[in-house]
C-alpha atoms as a PDB file:
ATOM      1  CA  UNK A   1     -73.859 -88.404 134.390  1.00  0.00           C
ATOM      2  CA  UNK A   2     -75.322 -87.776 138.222  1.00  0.00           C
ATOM      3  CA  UNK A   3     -73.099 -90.636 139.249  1.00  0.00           C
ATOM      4  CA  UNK A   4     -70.077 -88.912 137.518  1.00  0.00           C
ATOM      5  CA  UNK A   5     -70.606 -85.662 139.312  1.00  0.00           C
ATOM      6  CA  UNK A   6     -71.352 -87.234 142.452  1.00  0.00           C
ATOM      7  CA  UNK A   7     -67.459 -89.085 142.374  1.00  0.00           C
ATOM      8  CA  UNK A   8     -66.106 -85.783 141.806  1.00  0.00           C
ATOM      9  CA  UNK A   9     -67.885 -84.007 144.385  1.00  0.00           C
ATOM     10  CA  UNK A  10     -66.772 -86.717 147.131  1.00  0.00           C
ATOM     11  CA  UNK A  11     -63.462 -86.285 145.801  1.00  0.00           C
ATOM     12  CA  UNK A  12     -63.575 -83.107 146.220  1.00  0.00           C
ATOM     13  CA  UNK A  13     -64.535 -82.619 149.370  1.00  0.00           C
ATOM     14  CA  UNK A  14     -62.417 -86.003 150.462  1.00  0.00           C
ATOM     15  CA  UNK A  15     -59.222 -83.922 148.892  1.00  0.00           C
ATOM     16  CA  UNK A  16     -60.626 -80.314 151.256  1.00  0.00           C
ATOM     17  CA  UNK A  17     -60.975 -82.452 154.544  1.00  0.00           C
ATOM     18  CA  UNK A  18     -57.693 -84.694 153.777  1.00  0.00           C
ATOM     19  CA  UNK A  19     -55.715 -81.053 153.378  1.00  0.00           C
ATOM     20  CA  UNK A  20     -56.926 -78.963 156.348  1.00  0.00           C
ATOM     21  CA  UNK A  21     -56.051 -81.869 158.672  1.00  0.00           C
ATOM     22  CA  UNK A  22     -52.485 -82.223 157.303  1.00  0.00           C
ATOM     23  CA  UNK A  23     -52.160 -78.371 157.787  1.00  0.00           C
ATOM     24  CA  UNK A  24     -53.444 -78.745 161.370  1.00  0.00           C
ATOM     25  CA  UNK A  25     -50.718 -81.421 161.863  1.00  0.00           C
ATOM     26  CA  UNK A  26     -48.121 -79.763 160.185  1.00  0.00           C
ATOM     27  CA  UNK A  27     -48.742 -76.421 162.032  1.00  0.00           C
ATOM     28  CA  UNK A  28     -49.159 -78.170 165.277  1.00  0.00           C
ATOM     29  CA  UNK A  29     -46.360 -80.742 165.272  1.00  0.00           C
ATOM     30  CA  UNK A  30     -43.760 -79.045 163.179  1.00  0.00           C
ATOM     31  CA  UNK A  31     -44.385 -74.911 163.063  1.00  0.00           C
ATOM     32  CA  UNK A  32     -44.522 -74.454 166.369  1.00  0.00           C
ATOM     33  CA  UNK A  33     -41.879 -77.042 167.911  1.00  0.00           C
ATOM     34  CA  UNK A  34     -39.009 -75.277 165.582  1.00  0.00           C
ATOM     35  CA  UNK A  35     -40.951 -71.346 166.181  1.00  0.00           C
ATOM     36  CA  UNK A  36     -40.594 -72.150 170.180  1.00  0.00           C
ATOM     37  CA  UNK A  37     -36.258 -73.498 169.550  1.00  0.00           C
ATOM     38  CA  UNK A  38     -35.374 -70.517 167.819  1.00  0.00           C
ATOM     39  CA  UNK A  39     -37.146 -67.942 169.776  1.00  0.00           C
ATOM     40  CA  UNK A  40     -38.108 -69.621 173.380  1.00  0.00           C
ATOM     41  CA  UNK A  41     -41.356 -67.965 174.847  1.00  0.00           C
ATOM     42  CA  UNK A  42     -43.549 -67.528 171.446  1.00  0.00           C
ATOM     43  CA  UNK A  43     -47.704 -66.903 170.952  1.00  0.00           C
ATOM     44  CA  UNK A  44     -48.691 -68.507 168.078  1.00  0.00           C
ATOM     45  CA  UNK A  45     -51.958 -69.229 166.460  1.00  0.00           C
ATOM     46  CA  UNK A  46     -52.159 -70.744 163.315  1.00  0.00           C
ATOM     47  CA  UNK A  47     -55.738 -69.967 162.875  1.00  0.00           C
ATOM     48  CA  UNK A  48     -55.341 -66.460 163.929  1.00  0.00           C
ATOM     49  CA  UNK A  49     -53.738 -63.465 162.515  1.00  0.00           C
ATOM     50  CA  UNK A  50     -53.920 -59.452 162.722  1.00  0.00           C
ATOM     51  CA  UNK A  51     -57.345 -57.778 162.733  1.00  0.00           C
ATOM     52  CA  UNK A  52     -58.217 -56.339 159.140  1.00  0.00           C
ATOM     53  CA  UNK A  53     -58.848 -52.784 160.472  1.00  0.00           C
ATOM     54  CA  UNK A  54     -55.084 -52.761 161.975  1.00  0.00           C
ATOM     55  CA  UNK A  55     -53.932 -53.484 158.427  1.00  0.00           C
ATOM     56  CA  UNK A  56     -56.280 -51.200 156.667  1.00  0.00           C
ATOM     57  CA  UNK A  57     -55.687 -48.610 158.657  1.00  0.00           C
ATOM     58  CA  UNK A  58     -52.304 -48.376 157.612  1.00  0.00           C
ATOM     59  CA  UNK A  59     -53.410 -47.629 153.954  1.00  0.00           C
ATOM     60  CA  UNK A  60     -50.304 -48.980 153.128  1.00  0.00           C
ATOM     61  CA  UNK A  61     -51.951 -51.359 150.570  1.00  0.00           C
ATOM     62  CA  UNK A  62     -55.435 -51.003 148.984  1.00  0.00           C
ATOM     63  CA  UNK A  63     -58.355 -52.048 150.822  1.00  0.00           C
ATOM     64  CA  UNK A  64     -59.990 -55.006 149.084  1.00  0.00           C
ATOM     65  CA  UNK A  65     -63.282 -56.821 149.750  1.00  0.00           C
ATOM     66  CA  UNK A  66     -61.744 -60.049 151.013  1.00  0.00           C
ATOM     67  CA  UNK A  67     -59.091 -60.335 153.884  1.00  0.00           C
ATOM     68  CA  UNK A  68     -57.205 -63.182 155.563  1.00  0.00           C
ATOM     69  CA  UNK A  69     -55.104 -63.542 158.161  1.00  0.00           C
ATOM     70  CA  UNK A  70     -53.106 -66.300 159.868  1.00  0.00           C
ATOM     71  CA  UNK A  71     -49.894 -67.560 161.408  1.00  0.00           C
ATOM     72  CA  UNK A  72     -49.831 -65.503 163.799  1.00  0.00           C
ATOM     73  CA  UNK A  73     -46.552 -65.228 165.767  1.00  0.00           C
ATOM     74  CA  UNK A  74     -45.196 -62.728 169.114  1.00  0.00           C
ATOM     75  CA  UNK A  75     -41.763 -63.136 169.818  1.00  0.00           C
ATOM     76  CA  UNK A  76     -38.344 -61.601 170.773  1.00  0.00           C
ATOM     77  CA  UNK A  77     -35.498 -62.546 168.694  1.00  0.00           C
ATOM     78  CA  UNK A  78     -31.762 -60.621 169.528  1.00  0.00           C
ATOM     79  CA  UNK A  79     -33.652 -58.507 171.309  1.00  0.00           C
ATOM     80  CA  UNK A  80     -36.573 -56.827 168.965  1.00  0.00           C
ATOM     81  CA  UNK A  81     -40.288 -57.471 169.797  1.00  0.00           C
ATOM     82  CA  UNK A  82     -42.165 -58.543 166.997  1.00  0.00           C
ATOM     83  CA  UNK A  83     -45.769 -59.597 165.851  1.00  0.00           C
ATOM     84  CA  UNK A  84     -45.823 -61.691 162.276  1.00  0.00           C
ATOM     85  CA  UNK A  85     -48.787 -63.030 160.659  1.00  0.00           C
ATOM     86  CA  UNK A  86     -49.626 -63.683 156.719  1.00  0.00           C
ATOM     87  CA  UNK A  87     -51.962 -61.590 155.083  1.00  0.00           C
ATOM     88  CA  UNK A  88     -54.218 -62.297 151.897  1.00  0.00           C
ATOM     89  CA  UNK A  89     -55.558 -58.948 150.409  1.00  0.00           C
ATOM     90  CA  UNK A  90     -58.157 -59.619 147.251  1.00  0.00           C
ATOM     91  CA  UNK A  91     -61.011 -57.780 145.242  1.00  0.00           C
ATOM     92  CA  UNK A  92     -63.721 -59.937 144.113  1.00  0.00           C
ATOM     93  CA  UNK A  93     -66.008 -58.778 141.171  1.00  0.00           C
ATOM     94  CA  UNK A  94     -68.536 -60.653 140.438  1.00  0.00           C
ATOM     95  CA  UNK A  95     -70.349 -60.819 136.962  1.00  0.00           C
ATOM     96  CA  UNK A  96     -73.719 -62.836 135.362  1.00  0.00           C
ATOM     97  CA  UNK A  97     -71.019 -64.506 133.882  1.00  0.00           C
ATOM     98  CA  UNK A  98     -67.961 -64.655 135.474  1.00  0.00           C
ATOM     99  CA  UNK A  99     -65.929 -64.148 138.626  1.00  0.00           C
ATOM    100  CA  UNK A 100     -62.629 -61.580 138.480  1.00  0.00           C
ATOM    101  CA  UNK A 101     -60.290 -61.857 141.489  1.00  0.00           C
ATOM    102  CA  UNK A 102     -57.343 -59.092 142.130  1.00  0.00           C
ATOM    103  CA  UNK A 103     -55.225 -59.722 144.704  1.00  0.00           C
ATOM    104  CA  UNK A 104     -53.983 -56.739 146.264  1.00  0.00           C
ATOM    105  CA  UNK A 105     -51.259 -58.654 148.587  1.00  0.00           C
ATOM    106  CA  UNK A 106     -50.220 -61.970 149.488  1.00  0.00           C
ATOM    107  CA  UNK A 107     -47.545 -62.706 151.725  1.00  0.00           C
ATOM    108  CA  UNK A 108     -45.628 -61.726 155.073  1.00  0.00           C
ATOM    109  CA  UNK A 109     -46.274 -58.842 157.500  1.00  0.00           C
ATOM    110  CA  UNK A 110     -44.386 -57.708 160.631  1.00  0.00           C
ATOM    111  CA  UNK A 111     -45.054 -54.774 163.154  1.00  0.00           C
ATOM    112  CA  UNK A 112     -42.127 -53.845 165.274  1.00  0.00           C
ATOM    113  CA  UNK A 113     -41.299 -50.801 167.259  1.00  0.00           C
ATOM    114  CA  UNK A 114     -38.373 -48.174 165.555  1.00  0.00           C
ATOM    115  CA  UNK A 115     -35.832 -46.843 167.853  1.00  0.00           C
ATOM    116  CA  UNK A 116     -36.914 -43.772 166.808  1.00  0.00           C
ATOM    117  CA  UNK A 117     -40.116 -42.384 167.206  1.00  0.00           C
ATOM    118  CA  UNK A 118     -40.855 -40.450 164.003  1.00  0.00           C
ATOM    119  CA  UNK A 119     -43.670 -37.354 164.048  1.00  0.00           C
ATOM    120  CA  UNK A 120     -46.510 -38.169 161.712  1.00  0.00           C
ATOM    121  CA  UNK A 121     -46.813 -41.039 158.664  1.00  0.00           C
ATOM    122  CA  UNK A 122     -43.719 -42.183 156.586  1.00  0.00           C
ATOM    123  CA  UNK A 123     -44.441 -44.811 153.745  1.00  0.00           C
ATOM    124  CA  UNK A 124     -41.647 -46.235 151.618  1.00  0.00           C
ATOM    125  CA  UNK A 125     -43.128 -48.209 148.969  1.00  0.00           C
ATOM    126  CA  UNK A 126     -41.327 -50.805 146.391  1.00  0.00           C
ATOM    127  CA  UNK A 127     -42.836 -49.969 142.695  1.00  0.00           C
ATOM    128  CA  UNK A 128     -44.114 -52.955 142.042  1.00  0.00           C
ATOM    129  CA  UNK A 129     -46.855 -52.382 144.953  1.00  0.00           C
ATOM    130  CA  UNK A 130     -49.367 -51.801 142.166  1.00  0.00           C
ATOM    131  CA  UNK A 131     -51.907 -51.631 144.753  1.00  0.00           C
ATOM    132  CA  UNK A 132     -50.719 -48.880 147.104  1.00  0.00           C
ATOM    133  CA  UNK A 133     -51.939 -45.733 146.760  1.00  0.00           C
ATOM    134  CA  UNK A 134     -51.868 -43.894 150.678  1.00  0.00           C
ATOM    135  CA  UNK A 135     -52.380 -40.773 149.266  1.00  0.00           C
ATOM    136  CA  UNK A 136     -55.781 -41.576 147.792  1.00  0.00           C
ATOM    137  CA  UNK A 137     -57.837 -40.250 144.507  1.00  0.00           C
ATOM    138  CA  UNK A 138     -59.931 -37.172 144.250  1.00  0.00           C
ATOM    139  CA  UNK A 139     -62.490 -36.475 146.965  1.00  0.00           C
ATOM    140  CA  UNK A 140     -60.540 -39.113 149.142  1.00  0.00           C
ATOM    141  CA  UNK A 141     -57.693 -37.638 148.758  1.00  0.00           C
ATOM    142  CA  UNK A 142     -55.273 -37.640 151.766  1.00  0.00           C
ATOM    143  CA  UNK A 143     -53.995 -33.982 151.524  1.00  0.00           C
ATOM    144  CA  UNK A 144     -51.528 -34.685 155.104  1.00  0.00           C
ATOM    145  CA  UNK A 145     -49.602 -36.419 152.696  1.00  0.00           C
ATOM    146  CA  UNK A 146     -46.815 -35.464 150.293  1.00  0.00           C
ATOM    147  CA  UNK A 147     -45.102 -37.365 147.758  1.00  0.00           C
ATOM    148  CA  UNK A 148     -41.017 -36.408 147.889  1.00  0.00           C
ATOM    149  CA  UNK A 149     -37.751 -37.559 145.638  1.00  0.00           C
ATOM    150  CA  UNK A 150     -34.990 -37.886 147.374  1.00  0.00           C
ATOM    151  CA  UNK A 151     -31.433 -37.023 145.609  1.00  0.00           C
ATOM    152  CA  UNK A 152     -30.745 -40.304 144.861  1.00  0.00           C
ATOM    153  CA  UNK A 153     -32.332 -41.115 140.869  1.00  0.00           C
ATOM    154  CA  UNK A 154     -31.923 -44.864 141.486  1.00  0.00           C
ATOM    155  CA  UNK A 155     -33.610 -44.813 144.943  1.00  0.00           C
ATOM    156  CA  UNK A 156     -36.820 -42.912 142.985  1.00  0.00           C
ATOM    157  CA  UNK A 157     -36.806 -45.485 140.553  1.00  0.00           C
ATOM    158  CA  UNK A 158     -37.106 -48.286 142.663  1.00  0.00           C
ATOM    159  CA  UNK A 159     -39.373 -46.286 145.870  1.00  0.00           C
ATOM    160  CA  UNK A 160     -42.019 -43.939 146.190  1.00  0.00           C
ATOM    161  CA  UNK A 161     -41.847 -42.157 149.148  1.00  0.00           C
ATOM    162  CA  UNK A 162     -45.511 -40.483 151.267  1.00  0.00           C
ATOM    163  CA  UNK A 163     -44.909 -38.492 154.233  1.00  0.00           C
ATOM    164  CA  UNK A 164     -46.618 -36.345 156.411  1.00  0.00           C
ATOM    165  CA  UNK A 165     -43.119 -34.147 157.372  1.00  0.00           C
ATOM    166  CA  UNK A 166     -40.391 -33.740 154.803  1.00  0.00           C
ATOM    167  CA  UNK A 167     -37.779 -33.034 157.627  1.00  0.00           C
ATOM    168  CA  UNK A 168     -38.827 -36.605 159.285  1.00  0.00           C
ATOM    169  CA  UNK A 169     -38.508 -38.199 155.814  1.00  0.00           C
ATOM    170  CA  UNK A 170     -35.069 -36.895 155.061  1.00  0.00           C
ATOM    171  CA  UNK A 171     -33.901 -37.545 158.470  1.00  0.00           C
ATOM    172  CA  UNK A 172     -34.742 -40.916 158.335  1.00  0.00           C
ATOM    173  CA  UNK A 173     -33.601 -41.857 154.531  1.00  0.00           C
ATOM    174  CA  UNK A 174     -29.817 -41.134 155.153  1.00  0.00           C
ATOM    175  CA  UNK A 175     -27.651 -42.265 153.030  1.00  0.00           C
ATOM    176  CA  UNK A 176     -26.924 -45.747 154.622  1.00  0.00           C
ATOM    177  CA  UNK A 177     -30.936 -46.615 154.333  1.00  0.00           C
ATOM    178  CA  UNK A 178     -30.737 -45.583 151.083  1.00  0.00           C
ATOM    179  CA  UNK A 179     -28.088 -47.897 149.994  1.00  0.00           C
ATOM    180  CA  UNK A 180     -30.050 -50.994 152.304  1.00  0.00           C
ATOM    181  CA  UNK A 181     -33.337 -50.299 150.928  1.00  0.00           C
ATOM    182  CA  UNK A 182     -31.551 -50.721 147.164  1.00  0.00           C
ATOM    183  CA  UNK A 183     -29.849 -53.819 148.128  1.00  0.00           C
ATOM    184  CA  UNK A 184     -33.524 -55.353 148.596  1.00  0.00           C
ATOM    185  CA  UNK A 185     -35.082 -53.326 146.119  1.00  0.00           C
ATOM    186  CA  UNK A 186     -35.749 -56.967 143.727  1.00  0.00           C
ATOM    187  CA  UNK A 187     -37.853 -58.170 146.957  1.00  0.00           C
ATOM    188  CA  UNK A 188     -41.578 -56.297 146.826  1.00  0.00           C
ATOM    189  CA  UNK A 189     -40.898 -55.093 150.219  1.00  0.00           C
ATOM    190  CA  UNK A 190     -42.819 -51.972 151.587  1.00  0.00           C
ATOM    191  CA  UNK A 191     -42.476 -49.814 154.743  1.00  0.00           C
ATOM    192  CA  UNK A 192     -44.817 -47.974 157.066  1.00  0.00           C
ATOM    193  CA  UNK A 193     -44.133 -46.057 159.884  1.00  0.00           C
ATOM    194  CA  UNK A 194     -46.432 -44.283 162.205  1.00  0.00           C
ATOM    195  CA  UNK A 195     -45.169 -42.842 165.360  1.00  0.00           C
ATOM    196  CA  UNK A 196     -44.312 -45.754 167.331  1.00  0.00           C
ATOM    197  CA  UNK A 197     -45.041 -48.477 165.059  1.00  0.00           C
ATOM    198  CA  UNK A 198     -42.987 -49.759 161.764  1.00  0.00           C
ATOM    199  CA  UNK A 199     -45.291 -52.222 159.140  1.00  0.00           C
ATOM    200  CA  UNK A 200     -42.927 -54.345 157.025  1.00  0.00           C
ATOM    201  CA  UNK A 201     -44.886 -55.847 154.207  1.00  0.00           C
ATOM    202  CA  UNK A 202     -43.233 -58.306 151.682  1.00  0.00           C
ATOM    203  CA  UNK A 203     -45.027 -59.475 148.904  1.00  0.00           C
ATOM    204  CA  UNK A 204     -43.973 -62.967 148.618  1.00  0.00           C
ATOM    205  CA  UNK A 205     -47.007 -64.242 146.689  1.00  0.00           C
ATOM    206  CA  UNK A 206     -47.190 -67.353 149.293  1.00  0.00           C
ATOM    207  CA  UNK A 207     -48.075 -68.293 152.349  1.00  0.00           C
ATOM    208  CA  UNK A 208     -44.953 -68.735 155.053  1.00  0.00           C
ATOM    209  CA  UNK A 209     -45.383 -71.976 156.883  1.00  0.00           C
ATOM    210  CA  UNK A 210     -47.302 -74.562 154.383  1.00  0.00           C
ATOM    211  CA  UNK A 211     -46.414 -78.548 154.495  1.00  0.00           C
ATOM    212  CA  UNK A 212     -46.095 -80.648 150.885  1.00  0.00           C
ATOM    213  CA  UNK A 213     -49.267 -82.164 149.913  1.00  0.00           C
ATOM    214  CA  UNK A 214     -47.971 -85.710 149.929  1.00  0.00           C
ATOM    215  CA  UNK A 215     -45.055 -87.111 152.257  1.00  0.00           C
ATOM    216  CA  UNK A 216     -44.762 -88.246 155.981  1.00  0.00           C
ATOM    217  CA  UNK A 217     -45.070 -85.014 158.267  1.00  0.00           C
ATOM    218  CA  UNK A 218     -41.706 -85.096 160.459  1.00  0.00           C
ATOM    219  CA  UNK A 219     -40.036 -82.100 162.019  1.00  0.00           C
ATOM    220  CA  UNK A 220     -36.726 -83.213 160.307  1.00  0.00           C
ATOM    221  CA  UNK A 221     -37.611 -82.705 157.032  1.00  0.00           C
ATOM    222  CA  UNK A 222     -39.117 -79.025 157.530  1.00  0.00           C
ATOM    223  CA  UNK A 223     -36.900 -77.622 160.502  1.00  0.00           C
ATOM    224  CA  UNK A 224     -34.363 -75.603 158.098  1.00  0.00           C
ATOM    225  CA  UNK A 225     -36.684 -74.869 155.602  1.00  0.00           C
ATOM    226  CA  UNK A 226     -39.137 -73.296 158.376  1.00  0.00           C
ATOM    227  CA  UNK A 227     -36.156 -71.600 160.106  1.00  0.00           C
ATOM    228  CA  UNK A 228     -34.648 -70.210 156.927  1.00  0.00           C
ATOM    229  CA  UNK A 229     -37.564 -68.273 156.052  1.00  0.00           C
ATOM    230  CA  UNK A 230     -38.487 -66.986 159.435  1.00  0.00           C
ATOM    231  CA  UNK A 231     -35.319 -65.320 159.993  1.00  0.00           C
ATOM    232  CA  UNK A 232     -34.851 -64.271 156.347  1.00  0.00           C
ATOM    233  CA  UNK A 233     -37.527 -61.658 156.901  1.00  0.00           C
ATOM    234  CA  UNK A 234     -36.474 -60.748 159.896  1.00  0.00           C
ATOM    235  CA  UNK A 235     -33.672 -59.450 158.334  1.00  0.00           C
ATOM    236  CA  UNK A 236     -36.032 -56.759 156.622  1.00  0.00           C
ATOM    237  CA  UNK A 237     -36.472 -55.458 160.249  1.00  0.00           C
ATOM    238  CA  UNK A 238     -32.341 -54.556 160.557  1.00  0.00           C
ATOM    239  CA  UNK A 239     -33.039 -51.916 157.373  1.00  0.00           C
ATOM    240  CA  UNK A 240     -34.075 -49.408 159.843  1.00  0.00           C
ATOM    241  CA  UNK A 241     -32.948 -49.607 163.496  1.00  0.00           C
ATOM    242  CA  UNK A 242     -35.319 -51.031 165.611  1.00  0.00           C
ATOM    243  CA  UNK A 243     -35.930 -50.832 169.530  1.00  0.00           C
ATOM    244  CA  UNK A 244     -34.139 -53.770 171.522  1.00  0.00           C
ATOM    245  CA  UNK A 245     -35.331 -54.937 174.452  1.00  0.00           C
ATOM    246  CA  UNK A 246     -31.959 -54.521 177.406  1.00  0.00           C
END
């Protein structure tokens, strides 16, 4: 029986070391070869990723006990600055008996800068980010905050809107976001703004860049794949206008 366990434990750990190298390879030899063609001068760092504290601070999704962070990527593209890393947000509970994990967010996360400067907090957040709350419970309570409708009944349905100024809320929610927010209202994507800063988080339930456990590693094979989805949420960015660089 101690022999049996042994195996598995060597295969286990075989299995751990045989995947983090492939990953290395992949992110080295692949990721950031086709990141630096589409978008010339990049900073990436596929160990590294945003600081919890800047994502936490933006309350825009629950604080859980467990972060992670990594892909990190700086680039212009068309001219918009941006800053893109994937984010793992979990609760772990732990029992005499049994381990619960909640995850809070998994997926894709860009910061760029509106054209607008807005005054105070605006969050515009898809309903099925079950784990978004800005507003806060009881003594915690964030009383800045107000929770508005806007005219539109399907846009309520499908958005609940926090703000800390009604008149910055409406201005910014015209009628043409309105109608871009519902096209991608089947897409878990949330929005933050603060001042000078707009959070785009899309809850993809999967990590961006990740190579196929078996199969050679070659460029060829992943460059489409890898440029499809880096540009696809991009595109979340052109919902609200965003500052280009001249």
């Amino acid at each position: 029986m101690f022999g049996l366990f042994f195996l598995i434990f060597i295969i286990v750990i075989g299995v751990s070391i045989y995947t983090h190298q492939r990953k290395k390879a992949f992110k080295r030899d692949v990721v950031y070869p086709v990141l630096k063609e589409i978008f010339g001068e990049v900073e990436y760092g596929h160990t590294q990723g945003f600081q919890r504290d800047r994502i936490y601070q933006t309350k825009l999704v629950s604080s859980g006990n467990t972060y992670r962070s990594e892909d990190y990527l700086k680039a212009t593209y068309e001219g918009v600055s941006f800053e893109f890393s994937d984010v793992l947000i979990q609760n772990v509970t732990k029992t005499k008996d049994s381990t619960v994990t909640t995850t809070y967010f998994r997926g894709q996360w860009i910061i760029v800068k509106p054209k607008r400067k807005i005054d105070g907090r605006l969050y515009v957040i898809d309903r099925n980010f079950a784990h978004s709350n800005p507003k806060g419970f009881l003594f915690g309570k964030d009383h800045s905050l107000e929770k508005i409708e806007l005219e539109s009944i399907a846009f309520n349905k499908e958005f609940r809107i926090y703000t800390e100024s009604g008149h910055e809320a409406f201005y910014m929610l015209n009628p043409t976001k309105l109608l871009k927010l519902l096209e991608i209202s089947d897409k878990n994507v949330s929005f933050y703004f603060d001042n000078d800063e707009l959070h785009i988080a899309i809850y993809s339930n999967k990590d961006m860049f990740e190579p196929k456990f078996f199969g050679e590693i070659k460029k060829e094979n992943y460059q489409e794949e890898i440029k499809s989805s880096i540009l696809k949420v991009l595109e979340y960015a052109k919902v609200f206008e965003v500052e280009r660089e001249l």
